[in-house]
Protein backbone atom coordinates (compact mmCIF):
# COMPACT_ATOMS: atom_id res chain seq x y z
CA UNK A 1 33.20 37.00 63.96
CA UNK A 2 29.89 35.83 63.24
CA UNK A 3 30.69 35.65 59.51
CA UNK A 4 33.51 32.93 60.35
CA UNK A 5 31.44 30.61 62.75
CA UNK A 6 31.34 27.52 60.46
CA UNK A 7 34.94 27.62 60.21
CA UNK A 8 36.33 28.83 64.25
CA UNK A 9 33.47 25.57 65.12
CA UNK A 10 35.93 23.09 62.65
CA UNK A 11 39.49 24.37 63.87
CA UNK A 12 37.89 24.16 67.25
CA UNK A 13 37.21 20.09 66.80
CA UNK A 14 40.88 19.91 65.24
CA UNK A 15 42.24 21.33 68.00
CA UNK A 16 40.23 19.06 70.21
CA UNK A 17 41.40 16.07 68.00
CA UNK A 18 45.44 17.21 68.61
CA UNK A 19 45.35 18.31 72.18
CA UNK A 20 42.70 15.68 74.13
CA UNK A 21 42.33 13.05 71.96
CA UNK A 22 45.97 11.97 72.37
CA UNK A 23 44.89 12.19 76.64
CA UNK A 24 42.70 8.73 75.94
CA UNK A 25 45.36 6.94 74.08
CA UNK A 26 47.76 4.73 75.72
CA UNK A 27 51.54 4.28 74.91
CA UNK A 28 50.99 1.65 72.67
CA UNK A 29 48.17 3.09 70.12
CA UNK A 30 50.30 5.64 68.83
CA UNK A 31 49.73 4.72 65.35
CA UNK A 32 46.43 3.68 65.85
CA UNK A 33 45.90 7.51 66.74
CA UNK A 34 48.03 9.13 64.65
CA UNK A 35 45.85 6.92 61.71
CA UNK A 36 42.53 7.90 63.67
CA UNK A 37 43.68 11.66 63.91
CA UNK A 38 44.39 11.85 59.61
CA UNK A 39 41.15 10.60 58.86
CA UNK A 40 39.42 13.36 61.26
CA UNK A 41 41.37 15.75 59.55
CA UNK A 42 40.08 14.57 55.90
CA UNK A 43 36.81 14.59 57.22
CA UNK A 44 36.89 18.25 58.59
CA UNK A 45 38.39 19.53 55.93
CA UNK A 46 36.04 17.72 53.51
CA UNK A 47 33.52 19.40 55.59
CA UNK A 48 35.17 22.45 55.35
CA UNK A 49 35.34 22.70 51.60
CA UNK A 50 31.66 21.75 51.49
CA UNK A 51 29.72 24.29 53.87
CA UNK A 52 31.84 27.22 54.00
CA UNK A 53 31.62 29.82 50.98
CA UNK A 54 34.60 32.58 52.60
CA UNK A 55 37.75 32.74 51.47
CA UNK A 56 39.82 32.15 54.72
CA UNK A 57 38.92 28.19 54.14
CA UNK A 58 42.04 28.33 51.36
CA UNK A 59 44.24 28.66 55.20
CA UNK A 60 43.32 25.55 56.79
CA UNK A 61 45.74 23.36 55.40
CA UNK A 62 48.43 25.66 56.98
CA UNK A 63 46.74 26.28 60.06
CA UNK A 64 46.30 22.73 60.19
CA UNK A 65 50.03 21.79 59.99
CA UNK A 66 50.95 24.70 62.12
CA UNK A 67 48.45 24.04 64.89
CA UNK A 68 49.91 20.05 65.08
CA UNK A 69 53.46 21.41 65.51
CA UNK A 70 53.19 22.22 69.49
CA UNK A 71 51.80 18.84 70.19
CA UNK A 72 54.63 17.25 68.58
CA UNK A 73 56.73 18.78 72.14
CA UNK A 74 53.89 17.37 74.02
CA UNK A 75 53.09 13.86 73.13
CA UNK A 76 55.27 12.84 70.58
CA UNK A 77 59.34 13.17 69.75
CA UNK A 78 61.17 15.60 66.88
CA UNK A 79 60.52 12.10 64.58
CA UNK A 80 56.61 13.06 64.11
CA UNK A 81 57.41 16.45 62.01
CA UNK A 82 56.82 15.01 59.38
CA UNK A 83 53.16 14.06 60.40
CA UNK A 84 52.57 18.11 59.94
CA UNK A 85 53.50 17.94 56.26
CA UNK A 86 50.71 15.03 56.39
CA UNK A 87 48.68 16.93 57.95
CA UNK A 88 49.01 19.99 55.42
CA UNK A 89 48.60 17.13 52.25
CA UNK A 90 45.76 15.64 54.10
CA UNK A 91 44.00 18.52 54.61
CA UNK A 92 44.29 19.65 51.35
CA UNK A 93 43.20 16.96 49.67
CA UNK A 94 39.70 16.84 51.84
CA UNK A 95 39.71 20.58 51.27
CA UNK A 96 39.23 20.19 47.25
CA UNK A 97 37.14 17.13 47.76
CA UNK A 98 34.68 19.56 49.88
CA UNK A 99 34.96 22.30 47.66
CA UNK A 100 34.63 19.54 44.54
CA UNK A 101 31.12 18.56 46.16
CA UNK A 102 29.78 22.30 46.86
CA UNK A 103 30.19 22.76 42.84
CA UNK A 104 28.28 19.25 42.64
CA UNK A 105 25.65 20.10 45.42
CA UNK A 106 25.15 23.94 44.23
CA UNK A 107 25.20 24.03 40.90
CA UNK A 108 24.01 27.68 39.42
């Protein structure tokens, strides 16, 4: 448990960023959110990539995507499914742009 800390502390703040972020925003600044919400998710996946050295980072994308999926029933409509895919891309992409800088930073 210990082992994973770095990485149960980032799905923690993406949860945080699905569930009760969307509390604060009002009807109208969906997209605003939704836009806010991506960027958060590049950002903790970049950070991801760049402190974490274990092997269960390469799930985050898909835990990503899966963990938006109940909010979509909560907040938004059936049209916001294909944020998850987003999501997945989104997180992906900050995932090898962490991991991209941890070969930079730590070169042996």
């Amino acid at each position: 448990m210990k082992k994973y800390l770095k990485e149960i502390i980032i799905v923690l703040l993406q949860l945080f960023m699905f569930y009760i972020f969307p509390l604060f925003a009002g009807p109208t600044d969906t997209m605003g959110m939704v836009l806010l919400i991506i960027l958060a998710t590049l950002l903790l996946a970049t950070i991801l990539g760049t402190i974490s050295n274990n092997k269960i980072k390469y799930c985050y994308p898909i835990l990503v995507a899966l963990l938006f999926i109940p909010s979509i029933w909560i907040y938004y409509n059936e049209s916001a499914l294909i944020h998850s895919v987003w999501y997945l891309v989104i997180s992906a992409i900050g995932l090898l742009i962490g991991m991209a800088i941890n070969k930079l930073i730590y070169k042996k």
